[in-house]
C-alpha atoms as a PDB file:
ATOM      1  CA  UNK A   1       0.000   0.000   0.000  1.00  0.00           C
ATOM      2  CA  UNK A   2       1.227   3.534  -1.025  1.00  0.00           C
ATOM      3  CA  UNK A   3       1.524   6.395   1.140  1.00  0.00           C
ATOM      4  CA  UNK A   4       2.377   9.847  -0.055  1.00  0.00           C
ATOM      5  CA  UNK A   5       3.797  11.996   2.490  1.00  0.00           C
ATOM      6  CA  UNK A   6       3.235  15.121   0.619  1.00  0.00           C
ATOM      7  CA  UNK A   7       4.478  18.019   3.706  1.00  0.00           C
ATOM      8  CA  UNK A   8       7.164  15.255   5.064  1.00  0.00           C
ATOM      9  CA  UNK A   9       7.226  13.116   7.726  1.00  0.00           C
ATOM     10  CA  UNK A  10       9.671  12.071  10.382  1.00  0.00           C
ATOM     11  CA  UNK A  11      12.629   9.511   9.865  1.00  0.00           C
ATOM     12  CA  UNK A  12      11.326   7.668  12.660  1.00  0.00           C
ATOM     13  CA  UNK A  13       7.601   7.620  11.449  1.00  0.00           C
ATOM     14  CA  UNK A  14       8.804   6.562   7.911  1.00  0.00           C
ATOM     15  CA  UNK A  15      10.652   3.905   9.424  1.00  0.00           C
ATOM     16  CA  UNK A  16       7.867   2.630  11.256  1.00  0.00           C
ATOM     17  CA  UNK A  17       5.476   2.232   7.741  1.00  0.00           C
ATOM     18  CA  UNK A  18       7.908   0.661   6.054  1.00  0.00           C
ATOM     19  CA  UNK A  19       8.908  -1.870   8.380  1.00  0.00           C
ATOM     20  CA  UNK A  20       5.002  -2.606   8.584  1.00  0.00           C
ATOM     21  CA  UNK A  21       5.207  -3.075   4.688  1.00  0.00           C
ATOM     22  CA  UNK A  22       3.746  -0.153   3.933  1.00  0.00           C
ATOM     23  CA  UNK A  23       5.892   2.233   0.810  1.00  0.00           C
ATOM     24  CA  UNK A  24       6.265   5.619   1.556  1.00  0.00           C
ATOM     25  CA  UNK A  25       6.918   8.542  -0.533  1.00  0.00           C
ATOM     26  CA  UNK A  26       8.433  11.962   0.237  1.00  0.00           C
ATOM     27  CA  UNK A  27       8.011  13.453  -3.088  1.00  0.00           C
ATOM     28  CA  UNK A  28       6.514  17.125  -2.840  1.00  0.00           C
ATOM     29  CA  UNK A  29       3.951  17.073  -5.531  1.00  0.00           C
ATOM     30  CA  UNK A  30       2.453  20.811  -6.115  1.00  0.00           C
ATOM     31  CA  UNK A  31      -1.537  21.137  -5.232  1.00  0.00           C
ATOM     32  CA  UNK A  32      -2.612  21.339  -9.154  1.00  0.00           C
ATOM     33  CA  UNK A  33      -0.690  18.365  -9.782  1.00  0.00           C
ATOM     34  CA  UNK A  34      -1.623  16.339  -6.811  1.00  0.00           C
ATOM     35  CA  UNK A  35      -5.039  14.477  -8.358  1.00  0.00           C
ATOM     36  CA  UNK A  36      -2.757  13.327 -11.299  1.00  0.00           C
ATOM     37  CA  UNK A  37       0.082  11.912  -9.126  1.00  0.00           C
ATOM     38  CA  UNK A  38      -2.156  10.054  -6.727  1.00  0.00           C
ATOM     39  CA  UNK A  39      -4.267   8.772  -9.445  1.00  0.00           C
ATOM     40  CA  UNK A  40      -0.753   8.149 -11.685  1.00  0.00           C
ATOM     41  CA  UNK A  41       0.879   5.940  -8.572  1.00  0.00           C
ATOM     42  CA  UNK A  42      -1.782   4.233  -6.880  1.00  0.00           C
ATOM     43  CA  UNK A  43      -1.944   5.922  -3.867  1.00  0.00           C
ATOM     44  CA  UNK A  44      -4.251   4.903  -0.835  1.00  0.00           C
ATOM     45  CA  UNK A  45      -3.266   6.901   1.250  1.00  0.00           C
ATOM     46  CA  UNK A  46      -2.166  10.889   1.537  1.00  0.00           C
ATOM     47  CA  UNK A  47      -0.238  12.590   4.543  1.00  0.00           C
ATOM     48  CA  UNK A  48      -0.389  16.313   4.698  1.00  0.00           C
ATOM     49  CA  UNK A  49       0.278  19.317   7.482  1.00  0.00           C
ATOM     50  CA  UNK A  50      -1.224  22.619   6.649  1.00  0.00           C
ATOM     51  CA  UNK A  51       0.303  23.271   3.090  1.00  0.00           C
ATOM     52  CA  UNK A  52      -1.332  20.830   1.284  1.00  0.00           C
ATOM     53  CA  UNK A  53      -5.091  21.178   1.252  1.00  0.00           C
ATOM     54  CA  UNK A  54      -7.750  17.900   0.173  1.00  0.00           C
ATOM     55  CA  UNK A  55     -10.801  19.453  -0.980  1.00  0.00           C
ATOM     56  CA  UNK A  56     -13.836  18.047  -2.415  1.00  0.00           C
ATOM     57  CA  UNK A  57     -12.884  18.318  -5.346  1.00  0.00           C
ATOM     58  CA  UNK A  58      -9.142  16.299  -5.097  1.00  0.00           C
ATOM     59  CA  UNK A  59     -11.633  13.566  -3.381  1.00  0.00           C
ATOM     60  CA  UNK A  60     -13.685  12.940  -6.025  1.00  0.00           C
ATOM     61  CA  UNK A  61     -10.891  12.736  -8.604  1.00  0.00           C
ATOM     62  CA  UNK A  62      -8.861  10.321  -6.217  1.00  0.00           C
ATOM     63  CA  UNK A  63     -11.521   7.160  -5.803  1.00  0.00           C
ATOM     64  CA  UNK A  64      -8.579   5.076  -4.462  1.00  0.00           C
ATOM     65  CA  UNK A  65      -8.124   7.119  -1.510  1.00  0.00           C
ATOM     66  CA  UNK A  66      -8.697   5.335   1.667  1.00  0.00           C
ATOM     67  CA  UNK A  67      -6.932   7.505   4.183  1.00  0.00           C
ATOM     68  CA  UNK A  68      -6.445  11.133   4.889  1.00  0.00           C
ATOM     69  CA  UNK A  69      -3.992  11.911   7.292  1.00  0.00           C
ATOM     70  CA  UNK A  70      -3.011  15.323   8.901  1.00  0.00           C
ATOM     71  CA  UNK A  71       0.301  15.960  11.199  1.00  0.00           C
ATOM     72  CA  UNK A  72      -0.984  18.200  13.271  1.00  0.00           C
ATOM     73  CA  UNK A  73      -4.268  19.460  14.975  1.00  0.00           C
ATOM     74  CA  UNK A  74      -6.851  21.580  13.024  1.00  0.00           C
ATOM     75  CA  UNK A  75      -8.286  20.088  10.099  1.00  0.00           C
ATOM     76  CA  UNK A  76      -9.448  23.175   8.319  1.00  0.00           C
ATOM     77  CA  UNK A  77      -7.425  22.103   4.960  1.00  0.00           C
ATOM     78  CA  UNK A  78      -9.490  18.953   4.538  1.00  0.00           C
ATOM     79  CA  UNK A  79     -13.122  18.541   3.822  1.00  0.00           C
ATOM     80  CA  UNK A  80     -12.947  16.174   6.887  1.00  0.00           C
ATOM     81  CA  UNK A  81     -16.983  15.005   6.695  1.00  0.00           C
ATOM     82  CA  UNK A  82     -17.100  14.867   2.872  1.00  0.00           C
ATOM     83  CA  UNK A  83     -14.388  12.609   2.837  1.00  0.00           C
ATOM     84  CA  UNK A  84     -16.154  10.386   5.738  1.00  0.00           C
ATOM     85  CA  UNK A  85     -19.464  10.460   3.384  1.00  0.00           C
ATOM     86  CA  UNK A  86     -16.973   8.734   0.661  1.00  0.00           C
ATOM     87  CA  UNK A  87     -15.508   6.245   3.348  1.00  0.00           C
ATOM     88  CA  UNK A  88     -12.578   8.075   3.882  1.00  0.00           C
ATOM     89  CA  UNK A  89     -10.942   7.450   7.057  1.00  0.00           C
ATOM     90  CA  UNK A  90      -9.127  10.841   8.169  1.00  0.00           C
ATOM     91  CA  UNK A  91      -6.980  10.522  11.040  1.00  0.00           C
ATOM     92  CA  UNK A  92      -4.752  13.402  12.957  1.00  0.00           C
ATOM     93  CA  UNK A  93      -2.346  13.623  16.165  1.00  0.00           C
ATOM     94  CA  UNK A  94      -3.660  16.539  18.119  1.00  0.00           C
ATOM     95  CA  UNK A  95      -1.789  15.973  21.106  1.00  0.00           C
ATOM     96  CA  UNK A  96       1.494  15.808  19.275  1.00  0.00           C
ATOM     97  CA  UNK A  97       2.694  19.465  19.022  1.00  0.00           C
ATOM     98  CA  UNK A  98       1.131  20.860  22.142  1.00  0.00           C
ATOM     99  CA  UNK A  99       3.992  20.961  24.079  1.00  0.00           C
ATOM    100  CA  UNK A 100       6.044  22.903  21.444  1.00  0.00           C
ATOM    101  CA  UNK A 101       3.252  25.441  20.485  1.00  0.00           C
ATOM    102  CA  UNK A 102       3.084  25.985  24.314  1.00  0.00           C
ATOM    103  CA  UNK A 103       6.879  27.049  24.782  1.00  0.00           C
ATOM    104  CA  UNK A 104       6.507  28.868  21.330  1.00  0.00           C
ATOM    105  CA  UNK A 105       3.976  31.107  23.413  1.00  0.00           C
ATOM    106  CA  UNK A 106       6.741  31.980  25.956  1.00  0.00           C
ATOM    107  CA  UNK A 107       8.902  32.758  23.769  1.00  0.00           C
ATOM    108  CA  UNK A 108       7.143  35.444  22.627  1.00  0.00           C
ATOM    109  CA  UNK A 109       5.527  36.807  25.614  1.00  0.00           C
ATOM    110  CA  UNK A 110       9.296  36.695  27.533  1.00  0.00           C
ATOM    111  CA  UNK A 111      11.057  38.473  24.105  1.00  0.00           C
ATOM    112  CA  UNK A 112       7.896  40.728  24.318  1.00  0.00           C
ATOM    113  CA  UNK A 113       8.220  42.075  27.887  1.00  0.00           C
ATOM    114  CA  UNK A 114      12.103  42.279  27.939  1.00  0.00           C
ATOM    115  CA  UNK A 115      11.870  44.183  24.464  1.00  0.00           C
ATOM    116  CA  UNK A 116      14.614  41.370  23.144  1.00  0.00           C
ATOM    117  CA  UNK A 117      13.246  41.333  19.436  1.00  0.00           C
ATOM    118  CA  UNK A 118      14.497  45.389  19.343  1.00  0.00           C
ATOM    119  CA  UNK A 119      17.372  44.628  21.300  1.00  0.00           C
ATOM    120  CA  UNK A 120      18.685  41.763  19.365  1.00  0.00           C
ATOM    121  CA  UNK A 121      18.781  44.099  16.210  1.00  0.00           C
ATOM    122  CA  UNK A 122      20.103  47.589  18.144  1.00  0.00           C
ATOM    123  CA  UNK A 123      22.667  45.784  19.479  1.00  0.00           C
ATOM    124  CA  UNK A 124      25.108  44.549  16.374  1.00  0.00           C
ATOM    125  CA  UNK A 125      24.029  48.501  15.307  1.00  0.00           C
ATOM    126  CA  UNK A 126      24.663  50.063  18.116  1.00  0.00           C
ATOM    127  CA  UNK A 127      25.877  48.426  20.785  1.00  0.00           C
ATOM    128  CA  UNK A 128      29.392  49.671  20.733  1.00  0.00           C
ATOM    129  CA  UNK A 129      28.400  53.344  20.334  1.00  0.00           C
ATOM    130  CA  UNK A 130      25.515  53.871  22.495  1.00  0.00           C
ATOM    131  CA  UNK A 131      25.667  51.004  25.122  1.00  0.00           C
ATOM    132  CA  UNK A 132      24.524  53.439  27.942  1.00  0.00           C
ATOM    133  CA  UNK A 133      21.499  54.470  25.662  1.00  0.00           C
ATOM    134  CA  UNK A 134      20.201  51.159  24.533  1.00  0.00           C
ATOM    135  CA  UNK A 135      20.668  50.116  28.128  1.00  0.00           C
ATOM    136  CA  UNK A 136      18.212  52.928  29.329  1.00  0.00           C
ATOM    137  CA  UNK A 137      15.630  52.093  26.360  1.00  0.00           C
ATOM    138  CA  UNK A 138      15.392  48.698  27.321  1.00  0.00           C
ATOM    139  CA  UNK A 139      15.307  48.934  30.743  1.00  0.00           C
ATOM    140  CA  UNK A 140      11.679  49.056  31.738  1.00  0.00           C
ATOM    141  CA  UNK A 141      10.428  45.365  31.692  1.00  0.00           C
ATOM    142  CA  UNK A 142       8.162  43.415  33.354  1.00  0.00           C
ATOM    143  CA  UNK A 143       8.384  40.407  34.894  1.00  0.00           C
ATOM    144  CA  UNK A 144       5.908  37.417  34.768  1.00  0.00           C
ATOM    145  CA  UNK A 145       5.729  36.092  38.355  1.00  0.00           C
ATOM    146  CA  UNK A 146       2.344  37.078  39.698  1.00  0.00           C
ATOM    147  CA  UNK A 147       0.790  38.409  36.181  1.00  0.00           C
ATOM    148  CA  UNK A 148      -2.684  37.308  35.090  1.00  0.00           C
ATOM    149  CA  UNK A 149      -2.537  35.193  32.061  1.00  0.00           C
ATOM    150  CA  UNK A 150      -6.048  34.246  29.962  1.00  0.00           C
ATOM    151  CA  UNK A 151      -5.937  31.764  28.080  1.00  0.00           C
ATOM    152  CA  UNK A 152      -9.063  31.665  25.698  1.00  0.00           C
ATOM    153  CA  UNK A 153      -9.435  27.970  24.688  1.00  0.00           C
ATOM    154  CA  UNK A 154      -8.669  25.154  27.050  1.00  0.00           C
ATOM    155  CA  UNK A 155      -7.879  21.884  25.429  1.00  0.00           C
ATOM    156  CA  UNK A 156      -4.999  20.267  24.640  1.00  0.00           C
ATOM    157  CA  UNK A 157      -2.944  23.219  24.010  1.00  0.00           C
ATOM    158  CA  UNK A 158      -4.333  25.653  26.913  1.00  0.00           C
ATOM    159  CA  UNK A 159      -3.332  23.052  29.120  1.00  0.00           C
ATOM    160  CA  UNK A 160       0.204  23.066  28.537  1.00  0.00           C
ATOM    161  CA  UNK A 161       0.599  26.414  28.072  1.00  0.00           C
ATOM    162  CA  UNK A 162      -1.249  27.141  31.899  1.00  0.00           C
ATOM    163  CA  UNK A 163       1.500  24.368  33.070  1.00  0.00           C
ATOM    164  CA  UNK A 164       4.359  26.515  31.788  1.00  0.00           C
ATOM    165  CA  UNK A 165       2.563  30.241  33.488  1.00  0.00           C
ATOM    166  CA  UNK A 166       1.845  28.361  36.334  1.00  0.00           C
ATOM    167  CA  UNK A 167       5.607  27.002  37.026  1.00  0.00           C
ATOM    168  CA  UNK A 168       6.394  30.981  36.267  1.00  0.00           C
ATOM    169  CA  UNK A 169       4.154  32.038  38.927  1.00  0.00           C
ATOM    170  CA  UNK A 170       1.466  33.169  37.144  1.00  0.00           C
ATOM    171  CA  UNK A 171      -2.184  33.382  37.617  1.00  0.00           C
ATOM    172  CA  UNK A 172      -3.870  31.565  34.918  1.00  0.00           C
ATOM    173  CA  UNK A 173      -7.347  32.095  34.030  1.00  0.00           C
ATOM    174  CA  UNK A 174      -9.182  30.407  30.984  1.00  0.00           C
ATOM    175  CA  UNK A 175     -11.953  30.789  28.878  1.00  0.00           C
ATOM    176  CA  UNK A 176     -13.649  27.546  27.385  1.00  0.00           C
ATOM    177  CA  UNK A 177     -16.743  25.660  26.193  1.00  0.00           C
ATOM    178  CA  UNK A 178     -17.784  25.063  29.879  1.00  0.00           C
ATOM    179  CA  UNK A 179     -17.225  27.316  32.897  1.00  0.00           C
ATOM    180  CA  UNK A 180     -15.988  25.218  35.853  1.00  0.00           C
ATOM    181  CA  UNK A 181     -12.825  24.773  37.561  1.00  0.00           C
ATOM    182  CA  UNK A 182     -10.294  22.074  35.219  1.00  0.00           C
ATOM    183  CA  UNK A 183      -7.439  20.789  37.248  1.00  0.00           C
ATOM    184  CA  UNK A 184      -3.714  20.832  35.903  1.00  0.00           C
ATOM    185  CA  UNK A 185      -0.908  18.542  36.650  1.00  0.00           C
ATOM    186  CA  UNK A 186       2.651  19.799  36.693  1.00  0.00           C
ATOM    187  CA  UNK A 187       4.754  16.906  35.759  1.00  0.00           C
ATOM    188  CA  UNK A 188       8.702  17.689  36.898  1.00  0.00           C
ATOM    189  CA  UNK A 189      11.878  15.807  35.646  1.00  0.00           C
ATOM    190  CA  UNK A 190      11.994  13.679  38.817  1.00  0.00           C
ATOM    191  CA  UNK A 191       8.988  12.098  38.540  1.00  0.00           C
ATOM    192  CA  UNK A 192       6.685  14.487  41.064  1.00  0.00           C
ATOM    193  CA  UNK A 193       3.793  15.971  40.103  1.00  0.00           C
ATOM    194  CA  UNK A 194       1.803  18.492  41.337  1.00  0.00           C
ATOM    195  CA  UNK A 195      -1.936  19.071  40.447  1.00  0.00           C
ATOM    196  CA  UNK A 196      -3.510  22.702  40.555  1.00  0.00           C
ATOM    197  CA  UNK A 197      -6.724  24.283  39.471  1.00  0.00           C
ATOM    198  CA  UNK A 198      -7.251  26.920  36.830  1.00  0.00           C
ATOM    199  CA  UNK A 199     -10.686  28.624  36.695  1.00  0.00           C
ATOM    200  CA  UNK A 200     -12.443  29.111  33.210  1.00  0.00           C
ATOM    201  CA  UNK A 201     -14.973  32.379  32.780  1.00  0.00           C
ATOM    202  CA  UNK A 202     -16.524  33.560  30.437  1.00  0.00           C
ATOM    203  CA  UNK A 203     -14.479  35.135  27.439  1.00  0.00           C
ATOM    204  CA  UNK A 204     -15.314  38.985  28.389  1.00  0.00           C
ATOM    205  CA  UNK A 205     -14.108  38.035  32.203  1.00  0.00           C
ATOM    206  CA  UNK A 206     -11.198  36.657  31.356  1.00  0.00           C
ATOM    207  CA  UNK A 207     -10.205  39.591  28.890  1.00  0.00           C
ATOM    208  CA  UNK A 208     -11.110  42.023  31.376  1.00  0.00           C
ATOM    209  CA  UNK A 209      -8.933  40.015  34.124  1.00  0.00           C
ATOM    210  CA  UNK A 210      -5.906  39.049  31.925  1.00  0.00           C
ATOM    211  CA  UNK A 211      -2.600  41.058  31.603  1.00  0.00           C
ATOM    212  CA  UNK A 212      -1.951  38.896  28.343  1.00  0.00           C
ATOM    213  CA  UNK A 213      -3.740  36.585  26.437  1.00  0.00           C
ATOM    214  CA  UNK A 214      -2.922  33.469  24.492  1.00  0.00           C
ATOM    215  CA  UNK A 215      -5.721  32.123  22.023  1.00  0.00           C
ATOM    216  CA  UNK A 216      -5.921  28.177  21.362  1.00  0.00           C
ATOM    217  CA  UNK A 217      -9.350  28.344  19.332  1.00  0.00           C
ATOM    218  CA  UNK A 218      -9.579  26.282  16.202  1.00  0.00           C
ATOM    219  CA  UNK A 219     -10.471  28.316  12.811  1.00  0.00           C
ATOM    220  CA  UNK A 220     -13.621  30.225  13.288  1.00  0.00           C
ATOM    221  CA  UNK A 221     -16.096  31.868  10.571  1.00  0.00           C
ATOM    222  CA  UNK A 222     -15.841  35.169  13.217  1.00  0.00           C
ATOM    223  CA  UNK A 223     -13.134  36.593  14.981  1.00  0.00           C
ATOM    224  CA  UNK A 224     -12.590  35.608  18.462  1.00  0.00           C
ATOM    225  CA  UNK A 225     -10.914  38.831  19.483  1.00  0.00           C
ATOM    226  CA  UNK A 226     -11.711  42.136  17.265  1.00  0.00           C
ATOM    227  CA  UNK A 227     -12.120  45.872  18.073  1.00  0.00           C
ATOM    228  CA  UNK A 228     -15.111  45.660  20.608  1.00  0.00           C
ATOM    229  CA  UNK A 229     -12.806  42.435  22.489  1.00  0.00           C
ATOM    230  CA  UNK A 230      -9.946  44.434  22.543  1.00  0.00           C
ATOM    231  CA  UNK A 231     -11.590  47.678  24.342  1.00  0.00           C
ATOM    232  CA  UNK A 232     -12.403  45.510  27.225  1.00  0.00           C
ATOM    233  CA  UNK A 233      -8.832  44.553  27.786  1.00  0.00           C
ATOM    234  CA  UNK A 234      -6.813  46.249  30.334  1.00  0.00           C
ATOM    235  CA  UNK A 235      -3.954  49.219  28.979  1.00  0.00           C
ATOM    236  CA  UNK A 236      -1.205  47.819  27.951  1.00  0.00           C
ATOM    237  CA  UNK A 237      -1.982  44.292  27.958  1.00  0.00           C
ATOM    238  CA  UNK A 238      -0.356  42.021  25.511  1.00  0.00           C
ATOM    239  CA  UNK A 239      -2.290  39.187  22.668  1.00  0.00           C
ATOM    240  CA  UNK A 240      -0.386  35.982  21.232  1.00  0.00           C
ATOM    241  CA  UNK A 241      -2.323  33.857  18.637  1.00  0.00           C
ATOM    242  CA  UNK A 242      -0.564  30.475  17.904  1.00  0.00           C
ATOM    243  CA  UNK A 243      -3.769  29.370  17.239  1.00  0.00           C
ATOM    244  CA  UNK A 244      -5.126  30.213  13.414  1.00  0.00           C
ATOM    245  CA  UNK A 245      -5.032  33.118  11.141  1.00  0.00           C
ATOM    246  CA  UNK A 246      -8.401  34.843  11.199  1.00  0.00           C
ATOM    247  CA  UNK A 247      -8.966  34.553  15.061  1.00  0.00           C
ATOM    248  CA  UNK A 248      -7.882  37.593  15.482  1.00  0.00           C
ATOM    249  CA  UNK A 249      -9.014  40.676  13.919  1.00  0.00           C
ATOM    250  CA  UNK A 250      -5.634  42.167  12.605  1.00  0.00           C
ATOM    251  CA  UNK A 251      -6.839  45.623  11.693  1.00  0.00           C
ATOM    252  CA  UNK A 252      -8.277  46.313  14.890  1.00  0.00           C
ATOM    253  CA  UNK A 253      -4.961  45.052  16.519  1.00  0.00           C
ATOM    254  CA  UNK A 254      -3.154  47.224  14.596  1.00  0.00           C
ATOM    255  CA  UNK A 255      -5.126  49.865  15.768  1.00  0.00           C
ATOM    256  CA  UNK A 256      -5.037  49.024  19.098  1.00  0.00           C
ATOM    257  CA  UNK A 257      -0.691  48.941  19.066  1.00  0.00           C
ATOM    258  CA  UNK A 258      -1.272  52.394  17.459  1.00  0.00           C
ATOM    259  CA  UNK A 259      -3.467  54.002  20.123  1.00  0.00           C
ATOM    260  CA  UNK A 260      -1.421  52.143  22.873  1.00  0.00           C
ATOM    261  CA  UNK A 261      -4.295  50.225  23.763  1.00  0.00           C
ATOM    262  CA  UNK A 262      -2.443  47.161  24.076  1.00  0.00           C
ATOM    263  CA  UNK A 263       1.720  47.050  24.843  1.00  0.00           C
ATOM    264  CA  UNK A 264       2.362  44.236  22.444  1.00  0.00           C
ATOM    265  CA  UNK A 265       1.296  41.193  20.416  1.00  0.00           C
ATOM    266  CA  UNK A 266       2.838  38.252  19.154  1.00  0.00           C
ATOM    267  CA  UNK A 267       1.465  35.951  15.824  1.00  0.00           C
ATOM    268  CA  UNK A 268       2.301  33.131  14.901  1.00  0.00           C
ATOM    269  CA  UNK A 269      -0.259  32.596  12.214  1.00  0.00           C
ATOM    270  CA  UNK A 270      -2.298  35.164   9.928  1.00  0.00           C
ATOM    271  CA  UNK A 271      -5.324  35.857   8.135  1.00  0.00           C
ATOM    272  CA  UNK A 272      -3.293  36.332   4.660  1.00  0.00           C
ATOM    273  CA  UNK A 273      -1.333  33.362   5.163  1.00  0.00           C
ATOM    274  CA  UNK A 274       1.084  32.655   3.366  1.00  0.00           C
ATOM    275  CA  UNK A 275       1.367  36.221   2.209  1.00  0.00           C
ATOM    276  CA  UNK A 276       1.134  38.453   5.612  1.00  0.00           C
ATOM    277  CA  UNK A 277       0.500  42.012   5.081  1.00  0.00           C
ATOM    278  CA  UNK A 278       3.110  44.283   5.158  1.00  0.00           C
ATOM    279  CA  UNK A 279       1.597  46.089   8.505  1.00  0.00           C
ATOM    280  CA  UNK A 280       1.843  43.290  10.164  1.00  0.00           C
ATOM    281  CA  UNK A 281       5.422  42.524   8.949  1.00  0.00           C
ATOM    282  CA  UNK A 282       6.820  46.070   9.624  1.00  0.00           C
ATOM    283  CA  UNK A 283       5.295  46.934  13.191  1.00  0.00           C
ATOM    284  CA  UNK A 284       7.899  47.137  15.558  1.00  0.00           C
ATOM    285  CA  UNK A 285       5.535  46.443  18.280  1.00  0.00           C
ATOM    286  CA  UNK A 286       4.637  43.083  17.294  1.00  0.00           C
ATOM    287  CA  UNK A 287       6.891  40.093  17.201  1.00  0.00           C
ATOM    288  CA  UNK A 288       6.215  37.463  14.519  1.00  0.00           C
ATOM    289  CA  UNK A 289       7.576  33.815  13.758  1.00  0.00           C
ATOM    290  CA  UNK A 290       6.153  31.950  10.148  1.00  0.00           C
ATOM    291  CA  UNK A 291       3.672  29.178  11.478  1.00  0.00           C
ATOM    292  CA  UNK A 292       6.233  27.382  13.489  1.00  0.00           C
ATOM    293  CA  UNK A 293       3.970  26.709  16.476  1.00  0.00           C
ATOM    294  CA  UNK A 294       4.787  22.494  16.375  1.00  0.00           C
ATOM    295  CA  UNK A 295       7.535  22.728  14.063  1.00  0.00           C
ATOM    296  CA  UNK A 296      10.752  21.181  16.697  1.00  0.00           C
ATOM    297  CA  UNK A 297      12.454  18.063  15.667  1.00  0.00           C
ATOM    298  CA  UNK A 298      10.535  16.456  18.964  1.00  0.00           C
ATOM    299  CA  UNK A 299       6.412  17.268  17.799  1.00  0.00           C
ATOM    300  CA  UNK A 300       8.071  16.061  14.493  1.00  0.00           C
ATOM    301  CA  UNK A 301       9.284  12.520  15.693  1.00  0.00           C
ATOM    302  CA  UNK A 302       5.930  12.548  17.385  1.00  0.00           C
ATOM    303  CA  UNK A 303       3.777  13.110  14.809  1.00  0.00           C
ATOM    304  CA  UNK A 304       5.364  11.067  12.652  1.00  0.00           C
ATOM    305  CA  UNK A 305       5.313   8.401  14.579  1.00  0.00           C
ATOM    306  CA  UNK A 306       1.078   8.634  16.213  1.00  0.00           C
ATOM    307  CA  UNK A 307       0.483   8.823  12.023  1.00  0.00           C
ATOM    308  CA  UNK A 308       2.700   5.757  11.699  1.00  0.00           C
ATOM    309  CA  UNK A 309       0.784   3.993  14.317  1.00  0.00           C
ATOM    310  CA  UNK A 310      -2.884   4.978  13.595  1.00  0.00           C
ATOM    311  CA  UNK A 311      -2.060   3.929   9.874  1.00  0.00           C
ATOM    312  CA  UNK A 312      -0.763   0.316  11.087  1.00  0.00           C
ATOM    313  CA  UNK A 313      -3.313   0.030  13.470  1.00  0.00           C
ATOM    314  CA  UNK A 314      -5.983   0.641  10.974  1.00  0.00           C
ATOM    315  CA  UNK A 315      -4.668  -1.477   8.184  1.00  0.00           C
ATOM    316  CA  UNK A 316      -3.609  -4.117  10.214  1.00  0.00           C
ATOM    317  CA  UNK A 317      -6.338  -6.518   9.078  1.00  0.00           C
ATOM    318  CA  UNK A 318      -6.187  -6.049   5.378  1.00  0.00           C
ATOM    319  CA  UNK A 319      -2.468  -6.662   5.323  1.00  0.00           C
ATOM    320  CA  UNK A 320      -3.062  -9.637   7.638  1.00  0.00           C
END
């Protein structure tokens, strides 16, 4: 049985299909060309992350296709219940990269309130010549320990990034499907854990309440935080999306940086993904990374190898 793996996939999960007799193929076949080369090679089965996109109409030219699988969480690049209708299994490891989206959020919010992304470039400028006066620019942080962070979406994701605040010293409130209290374990090298409680509000309580906020919201038809949102945020509060392009309304958060409504943000993703506007690419009050929420070499080996598994596990009993 043929797999194309058309966004990559690990070493390790390769090595795990092929032992189980499965052929895997790496080759990066462009989206106009992808109904030819699956119909072309006999291909069952089609791996993609969020590049590649299977759409109605690539399952309807593809009969043969028994298996959609996605390294990664959302599934808003695949017609997931269309393909179901046609008997399509579609399969993807949502637990996989939540660990590395979660540190990807600290990265940002610790470069954001220790200014580092306009320090890291002043510095080889400027560093030599005006040492004194980059030092005084830069010296007005904030620290973390005993902020309020909000964390609008509490699953897999939210979880791990409330661990992470929580070890900082940080008050973590959440916003979810259903207000109650959700209890966190804090799992430490040695083997000790310690479990804590994080209350979830309503979204306008916890936006209100929060000194930042993190969103970990799958792709919405509206935006989760725009212009009326953002007014009931505290001055000088700071946004990260890791989440999905589109959450966030990124006019209004422009405006808000402008007005100095809000201190910071920090995006991961964007509404004109691939293609972010230039706005967004040029405001020195935002601090950006290219969709690299689960992209470290560890989600990767795990992904690659909960894909590996759910395929074997699935086709066990027609190879057998």
């Amino acid at each position: 049985m043929k797999i194309l793996a058309n966004d990559g996939i690990s070493a390790k999960g390769v090595q795990q299909l092929e032992n189980a007799g499965f052929e895997v193929i790496l080759t990066k076949v462009a989206q106009d060309q992808l109904a030819n080369y699956l119909n072309e090679n006999s291909i069952e089965i089609i791996l993609v992350r969020s590049a590649t996109k299977v759409r109605k109409d690539l399952i309807d030219a593809c009969p043969q296709l028994k298996m959609i699988g996605r390294g990664g969480v959302g599934l808003d690049n695949i017609d997931v219940n269309y393909a179901k209708e046609k008997g399509i299994k579609v399969i993807n490891t949502p637990a996989a990269s939540s660990s590395s989206v979660a540190e990807l959020v600290f990265a940002h919010l610790l470069s954001s309130v220790r200014f580092l992304k306009n320090s890291n470039r002043d510095m080889p400028l400027e560093g030599d010549s005006k040492f004194k006066e980059l030092k005084k620019s830069y010296a007005k942080g904030i620290e973390l320990r005993g902020k309020t962070l909000g964390v609008i979406g509490f699953g897999r994701i939210g979880n791990e990034v409330s661990k992470i605040a929580l070890g900082l010293g940080m008050n973590v409130i959440a916003s979810d499907n259903n207000q109650s209290e959700k209890k966190v374990t804090l799992e430490f090298f040695d083997g000790q854990k310690i479990s804590l409680t994080v209350k979830t509000e309503p979204k306008e309580e916890v936006l209100r309440k929060a000194d930042f906020i993190t969103l970990h919201v799958p792709a919405q038809k509206n935006y989760i935080i725009g212009k009326s949102e953002i007014e009931l945020m505290k001055e000088g509060a700071g946004i990260i999306n890791t989440a999905r392009g589109g959450v966030v309304d990124e006019k209004a958060l422009l405006e808000a940086l402008e007005e100095k409504k809000l201190a910071f943000a920090a995006l991961d993703v964007f509404e004109s993904e691939p293609t972010p506007e230039i706005k967004i690419l040029m405001n020195p009050k935002l601090s950006l990374s290219p969709h690299i929420g689960g992209a470290t070499k560890e989600a990767q080996d795990r992904i690659g190898t909960e894909l590996a598994e759910q395929i074997i596990t699935a086709f066990a009993s027609v190879k057998n």
